[in-house]
Protein backbone atom coordinates (compact mmCIF):
# COMPACT_ATOMS: atom_id res chain seq x y z
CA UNK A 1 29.53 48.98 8.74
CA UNK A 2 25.73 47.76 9.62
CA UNK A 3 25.82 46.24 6.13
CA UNK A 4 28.56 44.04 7.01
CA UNK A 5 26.88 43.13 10.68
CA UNK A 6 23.69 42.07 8.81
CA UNK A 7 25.47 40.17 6.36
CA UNK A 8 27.88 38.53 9.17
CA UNK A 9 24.29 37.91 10.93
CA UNK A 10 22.46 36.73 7.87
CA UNK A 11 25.39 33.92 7.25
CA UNK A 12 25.32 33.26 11.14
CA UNK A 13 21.48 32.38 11.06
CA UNK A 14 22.01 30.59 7.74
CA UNK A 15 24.64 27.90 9.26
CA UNK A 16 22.59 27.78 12.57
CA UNK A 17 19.71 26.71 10.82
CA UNK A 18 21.95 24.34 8.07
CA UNK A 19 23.68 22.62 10.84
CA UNK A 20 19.92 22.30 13.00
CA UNK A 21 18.54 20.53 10.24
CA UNK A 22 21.49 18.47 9.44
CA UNK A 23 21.35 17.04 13.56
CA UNK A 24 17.31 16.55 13.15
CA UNK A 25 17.07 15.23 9.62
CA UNK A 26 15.73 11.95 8.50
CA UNK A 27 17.67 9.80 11.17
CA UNK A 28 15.57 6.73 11.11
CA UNK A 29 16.02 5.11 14.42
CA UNK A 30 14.67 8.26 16.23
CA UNK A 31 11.33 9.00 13.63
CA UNK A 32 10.05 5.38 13.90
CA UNK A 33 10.08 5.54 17.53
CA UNK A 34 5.89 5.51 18.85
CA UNK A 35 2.59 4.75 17.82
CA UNK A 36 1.94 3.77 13.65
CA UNK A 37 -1.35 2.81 12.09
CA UNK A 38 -1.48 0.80 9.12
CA UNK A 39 -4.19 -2.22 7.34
CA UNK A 40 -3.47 -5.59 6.72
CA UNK A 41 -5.81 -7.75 4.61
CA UNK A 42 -8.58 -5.18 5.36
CA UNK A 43 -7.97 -5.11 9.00
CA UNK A 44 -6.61 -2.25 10.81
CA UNK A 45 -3.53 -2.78 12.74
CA UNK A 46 -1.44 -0.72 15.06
CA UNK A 47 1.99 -0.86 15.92
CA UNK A 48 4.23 0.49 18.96
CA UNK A 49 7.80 1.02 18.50
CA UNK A 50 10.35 1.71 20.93
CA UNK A 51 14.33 2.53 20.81
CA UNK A 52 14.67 -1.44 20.49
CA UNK A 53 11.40 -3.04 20.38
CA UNK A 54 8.49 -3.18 18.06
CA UNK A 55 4.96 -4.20 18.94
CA UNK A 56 1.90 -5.89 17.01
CA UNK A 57 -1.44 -5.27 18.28
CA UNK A 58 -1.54 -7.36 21.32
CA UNK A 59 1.28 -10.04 20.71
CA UNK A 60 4.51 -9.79 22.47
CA UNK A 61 7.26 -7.03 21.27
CA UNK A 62 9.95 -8.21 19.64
CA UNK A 63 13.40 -6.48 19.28
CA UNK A 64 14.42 -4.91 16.05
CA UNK A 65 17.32 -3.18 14.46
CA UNK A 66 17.99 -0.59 12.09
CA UNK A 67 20.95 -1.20 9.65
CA UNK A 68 21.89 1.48 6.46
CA UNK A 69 17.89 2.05 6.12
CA UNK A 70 16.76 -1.51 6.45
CA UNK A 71 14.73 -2.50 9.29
CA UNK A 72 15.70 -6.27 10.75
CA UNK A 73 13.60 -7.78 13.34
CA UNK A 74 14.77 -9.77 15.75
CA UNK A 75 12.34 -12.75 14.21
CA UNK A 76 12.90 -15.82 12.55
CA UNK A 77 11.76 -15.79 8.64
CA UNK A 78 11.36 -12.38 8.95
CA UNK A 79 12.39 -10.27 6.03
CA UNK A 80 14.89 -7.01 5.92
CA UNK A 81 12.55 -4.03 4.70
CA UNK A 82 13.72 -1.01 3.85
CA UNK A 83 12.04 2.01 5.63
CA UNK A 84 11.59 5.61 4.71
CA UNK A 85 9.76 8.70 5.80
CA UNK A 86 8.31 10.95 2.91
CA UNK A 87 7.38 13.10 6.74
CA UNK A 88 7.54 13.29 10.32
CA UNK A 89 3.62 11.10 9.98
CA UNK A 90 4.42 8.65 7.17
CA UNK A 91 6.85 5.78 6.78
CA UNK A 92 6.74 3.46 4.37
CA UNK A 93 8.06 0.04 4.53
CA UNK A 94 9.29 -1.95 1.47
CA UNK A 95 9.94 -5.67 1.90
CA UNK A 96 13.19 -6.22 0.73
CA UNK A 97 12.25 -9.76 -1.43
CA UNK A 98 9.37 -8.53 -3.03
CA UNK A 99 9.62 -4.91 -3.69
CA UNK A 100 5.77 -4.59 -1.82
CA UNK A 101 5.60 -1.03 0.24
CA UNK A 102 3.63 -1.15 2.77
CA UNK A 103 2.12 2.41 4.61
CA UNK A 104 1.92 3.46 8.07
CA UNK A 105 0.63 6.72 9.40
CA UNK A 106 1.71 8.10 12.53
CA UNK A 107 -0.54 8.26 15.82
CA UNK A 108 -0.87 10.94 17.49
């Protein structure tokens, strides 16, 4: 009997913590949201993103989306990159012409 009530347990805690990490897990929209720090050319630059808007150093934010993994902003010329995070502190963002990946690390 208290073999099968920590088994029944053990499975309980099992899909508990499955179905936590499947509601949590790499959602894309939610990790890029706040402060990134990344270089250009040499020259450090930091970026602030919201739900809906993404901004450069001091210039004005501009709106973005996130469609299937590809970030779109709200820009003319600008190029669909697709975005990833190897973790919670890193994204990387590959332009989707060129193939270039560019690195950001999270600000904390």
């Amino acid at each position: 009997m208290t073999r099968r009530i920590f088994r029944t347990l053990a499975i309980i805690c099992l899909v508990v913590l499955i179905s936590d990490c499947a509601s949590t897990g790499n959602n894309p929209a939610q990790m890029i949201v706040g402060s990134w720090q990344s270089e250009l050319g040499g020259f450090p630059l930091r970026i602030e993103y919201t739900k809906d808007t993404v901004k450069i150093g001091d210039y004005n934010a501009v709106s973005y989306q996130i469609d299937e993994g590809k970030l779109i902003l709200a820009q003319e010329g600008s190029q669909p990159r697709m975005i990833s995070f190897p973790s919670a502190d890193e994204m990387i963002q590959t332009d989707s012409l060129t193939g270039t990946e560019h690195k950001f690390i999270r600000v904390k």
